[in-house]
Protein backbone atom coordinates (compact mmCIF):
# COMPACT_ATOMS: atom_id res chain seq x y z
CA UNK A 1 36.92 6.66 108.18
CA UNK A 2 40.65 8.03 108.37
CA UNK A 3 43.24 10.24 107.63
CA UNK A 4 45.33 8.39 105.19
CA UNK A 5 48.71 9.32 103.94
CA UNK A 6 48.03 11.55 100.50
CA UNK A 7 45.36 13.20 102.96
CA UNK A 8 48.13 14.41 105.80
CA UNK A 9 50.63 15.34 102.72
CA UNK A 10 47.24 17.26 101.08
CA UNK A 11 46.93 19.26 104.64
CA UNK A 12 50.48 20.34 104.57
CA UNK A 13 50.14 21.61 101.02
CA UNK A 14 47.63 23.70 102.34
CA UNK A 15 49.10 24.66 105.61
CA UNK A 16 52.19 25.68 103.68
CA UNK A 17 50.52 27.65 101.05
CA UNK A 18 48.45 29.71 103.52
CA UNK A 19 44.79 28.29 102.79
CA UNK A 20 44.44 28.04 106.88
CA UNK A 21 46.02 30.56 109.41
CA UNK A 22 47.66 29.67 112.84
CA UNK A 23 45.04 29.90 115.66
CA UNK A 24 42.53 28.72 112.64
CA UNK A 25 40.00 25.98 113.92
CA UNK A 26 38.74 23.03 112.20
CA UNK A 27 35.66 20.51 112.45
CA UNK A 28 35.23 17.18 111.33
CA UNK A 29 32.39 14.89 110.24
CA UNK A 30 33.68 11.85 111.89
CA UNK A 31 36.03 11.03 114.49
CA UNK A 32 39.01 10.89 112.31
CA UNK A 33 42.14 7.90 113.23
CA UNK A 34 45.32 8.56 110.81
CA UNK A 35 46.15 5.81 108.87
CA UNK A 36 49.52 5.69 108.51
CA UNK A 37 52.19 3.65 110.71
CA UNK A 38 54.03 5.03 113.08
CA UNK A 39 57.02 4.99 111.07
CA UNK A 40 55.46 6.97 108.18
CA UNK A 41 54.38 9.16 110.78
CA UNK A 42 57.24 10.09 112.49
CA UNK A 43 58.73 10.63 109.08
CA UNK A 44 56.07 13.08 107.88
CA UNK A 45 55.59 14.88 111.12
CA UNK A 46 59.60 15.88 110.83
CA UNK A 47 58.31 17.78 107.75
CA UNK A 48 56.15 20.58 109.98
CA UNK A 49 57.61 19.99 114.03
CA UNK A 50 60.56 20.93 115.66
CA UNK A 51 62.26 18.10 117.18
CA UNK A 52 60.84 18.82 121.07
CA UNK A 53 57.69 18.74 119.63
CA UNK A 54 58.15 14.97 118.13
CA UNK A 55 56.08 13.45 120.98
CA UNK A 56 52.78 14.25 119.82
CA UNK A 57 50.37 12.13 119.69
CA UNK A 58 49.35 10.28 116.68
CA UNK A 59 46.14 11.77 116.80
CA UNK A 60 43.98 14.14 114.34
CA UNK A 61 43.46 16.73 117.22
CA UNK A 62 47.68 16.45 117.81
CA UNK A 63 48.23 16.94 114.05
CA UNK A 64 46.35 19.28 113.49
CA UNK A 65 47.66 21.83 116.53
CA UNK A 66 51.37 20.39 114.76
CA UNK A 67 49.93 22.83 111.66
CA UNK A 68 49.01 25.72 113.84
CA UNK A 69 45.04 24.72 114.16
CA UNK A 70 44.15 25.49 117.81
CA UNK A 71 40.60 24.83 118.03
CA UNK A 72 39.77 21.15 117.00
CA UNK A 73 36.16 19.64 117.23
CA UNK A 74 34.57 16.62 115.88
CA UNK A 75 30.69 14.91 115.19
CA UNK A 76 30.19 11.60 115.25
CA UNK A 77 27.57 9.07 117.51
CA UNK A 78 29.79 7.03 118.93
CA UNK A 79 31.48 9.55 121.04
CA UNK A 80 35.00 9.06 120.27
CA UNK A 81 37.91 11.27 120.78
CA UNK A 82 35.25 13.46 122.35
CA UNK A 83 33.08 13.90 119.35
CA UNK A 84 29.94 15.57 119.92
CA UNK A 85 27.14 12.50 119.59
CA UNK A 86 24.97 13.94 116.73
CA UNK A 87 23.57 12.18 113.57
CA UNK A 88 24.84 13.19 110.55
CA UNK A 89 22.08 12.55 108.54
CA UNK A 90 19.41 14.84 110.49
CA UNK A 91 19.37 18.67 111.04
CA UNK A 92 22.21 19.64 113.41
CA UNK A 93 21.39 23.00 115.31
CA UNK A 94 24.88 24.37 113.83
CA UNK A 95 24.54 27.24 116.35
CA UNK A 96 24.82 25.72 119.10
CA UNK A 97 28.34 24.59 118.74
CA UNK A 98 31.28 26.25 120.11
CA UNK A 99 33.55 27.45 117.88
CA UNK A 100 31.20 28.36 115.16
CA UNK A 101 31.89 29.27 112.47
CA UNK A 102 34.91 27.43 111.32
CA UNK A 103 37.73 27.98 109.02
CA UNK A 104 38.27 24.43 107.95
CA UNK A 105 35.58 21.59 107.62
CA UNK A 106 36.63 18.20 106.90
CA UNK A 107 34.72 15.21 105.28
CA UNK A 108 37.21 12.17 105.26
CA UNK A 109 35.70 9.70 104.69
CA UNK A 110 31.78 10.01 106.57
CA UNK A 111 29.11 11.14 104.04
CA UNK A 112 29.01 7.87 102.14
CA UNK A 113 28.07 6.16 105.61
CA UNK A 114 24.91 8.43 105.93
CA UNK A 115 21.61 7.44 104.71
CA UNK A 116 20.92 11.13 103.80
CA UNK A 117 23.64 12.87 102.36
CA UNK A 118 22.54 15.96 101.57
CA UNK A 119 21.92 16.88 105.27
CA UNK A 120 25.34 16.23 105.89
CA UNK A 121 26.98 18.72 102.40
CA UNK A 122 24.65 21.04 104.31
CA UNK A 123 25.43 20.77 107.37
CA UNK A 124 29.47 21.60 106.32
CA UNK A 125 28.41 24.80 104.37
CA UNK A 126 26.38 25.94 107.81
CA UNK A 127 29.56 24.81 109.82
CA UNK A 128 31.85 26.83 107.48
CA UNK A 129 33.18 30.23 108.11
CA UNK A 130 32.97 32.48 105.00
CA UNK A 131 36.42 32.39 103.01
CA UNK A 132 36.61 28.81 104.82
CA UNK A 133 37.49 25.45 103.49
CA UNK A 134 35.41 22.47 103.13
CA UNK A 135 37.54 19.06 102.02
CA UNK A 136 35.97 15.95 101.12
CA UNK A 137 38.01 12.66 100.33
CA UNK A 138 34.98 10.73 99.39
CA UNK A 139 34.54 7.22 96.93
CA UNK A 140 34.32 7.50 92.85
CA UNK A 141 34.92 4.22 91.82
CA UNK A 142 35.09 0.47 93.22
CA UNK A 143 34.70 0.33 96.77
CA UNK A 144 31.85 -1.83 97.05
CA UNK A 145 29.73 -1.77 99.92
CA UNK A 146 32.48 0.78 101.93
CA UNK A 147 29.09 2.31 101.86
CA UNK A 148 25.88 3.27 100.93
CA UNK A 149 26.70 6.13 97.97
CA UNK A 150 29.91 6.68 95.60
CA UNK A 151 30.17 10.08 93.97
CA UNK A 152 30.61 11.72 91.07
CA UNK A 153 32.71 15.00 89.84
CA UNK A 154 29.40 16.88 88.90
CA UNK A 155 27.94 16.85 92.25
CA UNK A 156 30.56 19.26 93.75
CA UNK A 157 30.49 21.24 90.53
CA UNK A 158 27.23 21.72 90.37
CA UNK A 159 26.89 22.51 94.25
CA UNK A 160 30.02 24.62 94.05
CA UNK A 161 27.78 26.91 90.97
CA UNK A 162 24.58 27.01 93.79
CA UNK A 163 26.39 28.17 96.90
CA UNK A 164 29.00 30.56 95.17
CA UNK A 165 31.96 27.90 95.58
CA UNK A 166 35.08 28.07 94.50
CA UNK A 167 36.72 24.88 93.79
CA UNK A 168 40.55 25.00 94.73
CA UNK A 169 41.28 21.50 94.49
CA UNK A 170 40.37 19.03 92.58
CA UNK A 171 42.33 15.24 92.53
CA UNK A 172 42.03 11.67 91.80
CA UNK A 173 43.52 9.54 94.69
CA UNK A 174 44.54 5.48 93.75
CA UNK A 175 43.32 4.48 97.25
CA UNK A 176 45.64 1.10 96.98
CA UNK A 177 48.71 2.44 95.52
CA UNK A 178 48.77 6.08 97.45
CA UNK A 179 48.95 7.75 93.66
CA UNK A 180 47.13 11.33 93.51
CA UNK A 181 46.35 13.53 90.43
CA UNK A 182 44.54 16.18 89.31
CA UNK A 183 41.01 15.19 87.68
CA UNK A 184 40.95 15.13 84.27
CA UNK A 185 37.90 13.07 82.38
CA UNK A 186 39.79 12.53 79.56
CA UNK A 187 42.40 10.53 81.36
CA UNK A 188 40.26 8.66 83.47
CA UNK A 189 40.96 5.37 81.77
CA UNK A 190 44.70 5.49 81.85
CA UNK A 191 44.56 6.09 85.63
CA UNK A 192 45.53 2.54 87.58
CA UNK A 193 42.62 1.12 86.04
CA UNK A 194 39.91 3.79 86.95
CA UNK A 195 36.94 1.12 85.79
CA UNK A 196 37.97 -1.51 88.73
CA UNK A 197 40.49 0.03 90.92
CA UNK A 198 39.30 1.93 94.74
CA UNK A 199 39.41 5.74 93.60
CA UNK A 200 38.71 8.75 95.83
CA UNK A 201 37.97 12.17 94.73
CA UNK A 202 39.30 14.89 96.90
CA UNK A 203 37.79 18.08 96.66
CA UNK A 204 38.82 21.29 98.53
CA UNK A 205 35.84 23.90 98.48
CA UNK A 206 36.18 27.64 99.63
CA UNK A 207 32.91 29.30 100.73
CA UNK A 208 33.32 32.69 98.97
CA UNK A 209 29.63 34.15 100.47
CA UNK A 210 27.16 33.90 103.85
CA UNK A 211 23.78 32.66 103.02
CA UNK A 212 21.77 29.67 103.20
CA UNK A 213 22.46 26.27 101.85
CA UNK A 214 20.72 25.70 97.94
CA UNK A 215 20.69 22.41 96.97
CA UNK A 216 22.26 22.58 93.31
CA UNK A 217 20.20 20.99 90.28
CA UNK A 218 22.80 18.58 87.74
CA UNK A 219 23.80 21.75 85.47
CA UNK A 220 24.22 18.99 82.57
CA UNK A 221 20.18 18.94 82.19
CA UNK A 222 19.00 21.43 84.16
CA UNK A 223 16.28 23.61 82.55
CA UNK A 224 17.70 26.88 81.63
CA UNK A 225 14.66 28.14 82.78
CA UNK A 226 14.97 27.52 86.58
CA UNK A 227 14.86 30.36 88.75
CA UNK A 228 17.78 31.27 90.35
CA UNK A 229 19.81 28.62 89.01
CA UNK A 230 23.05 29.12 85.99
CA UNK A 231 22.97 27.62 83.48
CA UNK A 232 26.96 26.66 82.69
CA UNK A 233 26.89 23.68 80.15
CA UNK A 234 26.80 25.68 76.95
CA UNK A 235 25.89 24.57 73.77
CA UNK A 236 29.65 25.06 72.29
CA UNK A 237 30.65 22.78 75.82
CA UNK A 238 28.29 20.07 75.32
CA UNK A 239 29.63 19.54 71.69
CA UNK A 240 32.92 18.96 72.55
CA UNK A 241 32.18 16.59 75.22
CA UNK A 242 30.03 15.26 72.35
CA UNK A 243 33.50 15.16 70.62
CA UNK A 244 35.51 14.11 73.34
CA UNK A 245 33.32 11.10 73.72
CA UNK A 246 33.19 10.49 70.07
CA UNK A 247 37.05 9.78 69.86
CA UNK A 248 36.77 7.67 73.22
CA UNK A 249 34.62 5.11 71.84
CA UNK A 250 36.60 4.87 68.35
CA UNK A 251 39.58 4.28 70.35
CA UNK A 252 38.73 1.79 72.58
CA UNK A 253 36.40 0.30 69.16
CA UNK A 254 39.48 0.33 67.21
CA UNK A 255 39.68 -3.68 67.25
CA UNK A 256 35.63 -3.90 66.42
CA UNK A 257 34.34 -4.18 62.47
CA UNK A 258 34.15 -0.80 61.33
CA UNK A 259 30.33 -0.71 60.43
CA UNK A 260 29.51 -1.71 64.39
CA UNK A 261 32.26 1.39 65.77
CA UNK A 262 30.25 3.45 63.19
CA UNK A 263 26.94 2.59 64.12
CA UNK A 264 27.69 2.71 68.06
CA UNK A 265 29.60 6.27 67.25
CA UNK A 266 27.42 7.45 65.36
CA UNK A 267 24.72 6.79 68.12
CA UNK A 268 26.82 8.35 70.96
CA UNK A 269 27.28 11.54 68.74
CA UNK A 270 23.85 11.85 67.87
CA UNK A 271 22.75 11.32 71.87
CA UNK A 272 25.14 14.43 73.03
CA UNK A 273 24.20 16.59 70.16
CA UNK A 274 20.23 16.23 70.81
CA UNK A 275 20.74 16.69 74.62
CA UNK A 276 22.43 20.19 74.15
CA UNK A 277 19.76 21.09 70.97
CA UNK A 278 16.75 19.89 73.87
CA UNK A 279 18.41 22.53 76.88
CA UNK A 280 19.28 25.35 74.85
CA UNK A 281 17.58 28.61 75.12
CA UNK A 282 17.37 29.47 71.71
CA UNK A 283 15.05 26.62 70.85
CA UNK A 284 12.72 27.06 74.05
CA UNK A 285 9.86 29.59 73.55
């Protein structure tokens, strides 16, 4: 668990576009080290600090205050850097912490450590102020055994459509080469090697409502008929993913005899196109 370099540089993009206000306060799942040296530091915290100001600590608590967060507070078990000693993965009486509710809500790095996840997404909307933010840096690809769970993009879609989210940020980080984009499927194969290479997703949500937590159902085959749940994979948007993933596979078939593309293409097509015909609500009585 850490703050690494894209994250600080990620924190001052949102201090400097307003997304937190001075005096704001800010929890963390984890007790948080930044990664960088002290060099790199130094270097970055010239960026927000006047120079009397330079001796902070190399601390989250420190850097944070640097971006006008007052209030700083932290959960983990092992007590560090005064973190409150709860598990993750149970129910945390949210109410009982001082500060509640607050404007940002970090994840860097600590939900893929718990056995149960869910407690902990939870947990962070419960934590969360309304018209706060909740930031995950989290693993999507390689990273084996870092922990127990890597994640996908249609998780925080899908929870962001149950709890009223809006999703402000979406980006690819290369976790060995510092590189950070914004996600986009279709370019997933171009990016440093996305198949074998340590990718994070970061994810900045804002919680746009009060309410309890609803665990979301995956949108992609989720019955239209579920109560209280919307339905956002069209038919017209699961055809051109069916599309999308059409011209994939030619392209990376391009080398392979042309009966064996076909056939495998053909297939793939065929898969996507009966998937949206089996969840759409004109052919359900």
């Amino acid at each position: 668990m850490g703050i690494t370099k894209e994250i600080l540089s990620i924190l001052i993009e949102l201090s400097r576009s307003n997304r937190f206000k001075s005096g704001s306060s800010v929890i963390e799942l984890g007790a948080q080290d930044i990664h960088v040296s002290d060099k790199e530091y130094s270097h970055i915290m010239k960026k927000i600090v006047t120079k009397n100001k330079m001796n902070l600590d190399k601390t989250a608590a420190q850097f944070y205050n640097a971006l006008g967060i007052k209030k700083y507070v932290c959960i983990d078990l092992n007590g560090k850097n005064g973190a409150l000693p709860l598990d993750l993965s149970l129910p945390i009486d949210t109410a009982s912490i001082d500060g509640l509710p607050f404007e940002l809500v970090t994840d860097f790095g600590t939900i893929e450590h718990l056995f149960n996840p869910a407690e902990a997404f939870k947990t962070m909307h419960d934590l969360c102020a309304e018209g706060g933010l909740m930031l995950h840096q989290l693993p999507f690809q390689g990273q084996v055994d870092h922990g127990f769970y890597s994640f996908h993009p249609t998780l925080f879609v899908d929870m962001a459509v149950s709890n009223g989210y809006s999703i402000e940020y979406f980006y690819i980080i290369d976790d060995e080469k510092g590189k950070v984009a914004d996600f986009d499927y279709d370019k997933l194969p171009d990016f440093s090697g996305c198949r074998s290479q340590d990718i994070s997703l970061f994810i900045a949500l804002q919680k746009r409502r009060s309410g309890s937590f609803i665990p979301p159902y995956q949108n992609f085959f989720a019955s239209s008929m579920i109560t209280g749940h919307q339905k956002t994979y069209d038919d017209q948007r699961l055809i051109e993913t069916a599309r999308r993933r059409t011209k994939y596979f030619e392209k990376k078939m391009g080398s392979a005899p042309k009966s064996i593309a076909w056939r495998m293409r053909d297939r793939i097509s065929k898969i996507f196109f009966s998937i949206g015909e089996f969840i759409s609500p004109r052919n359900r009585k």
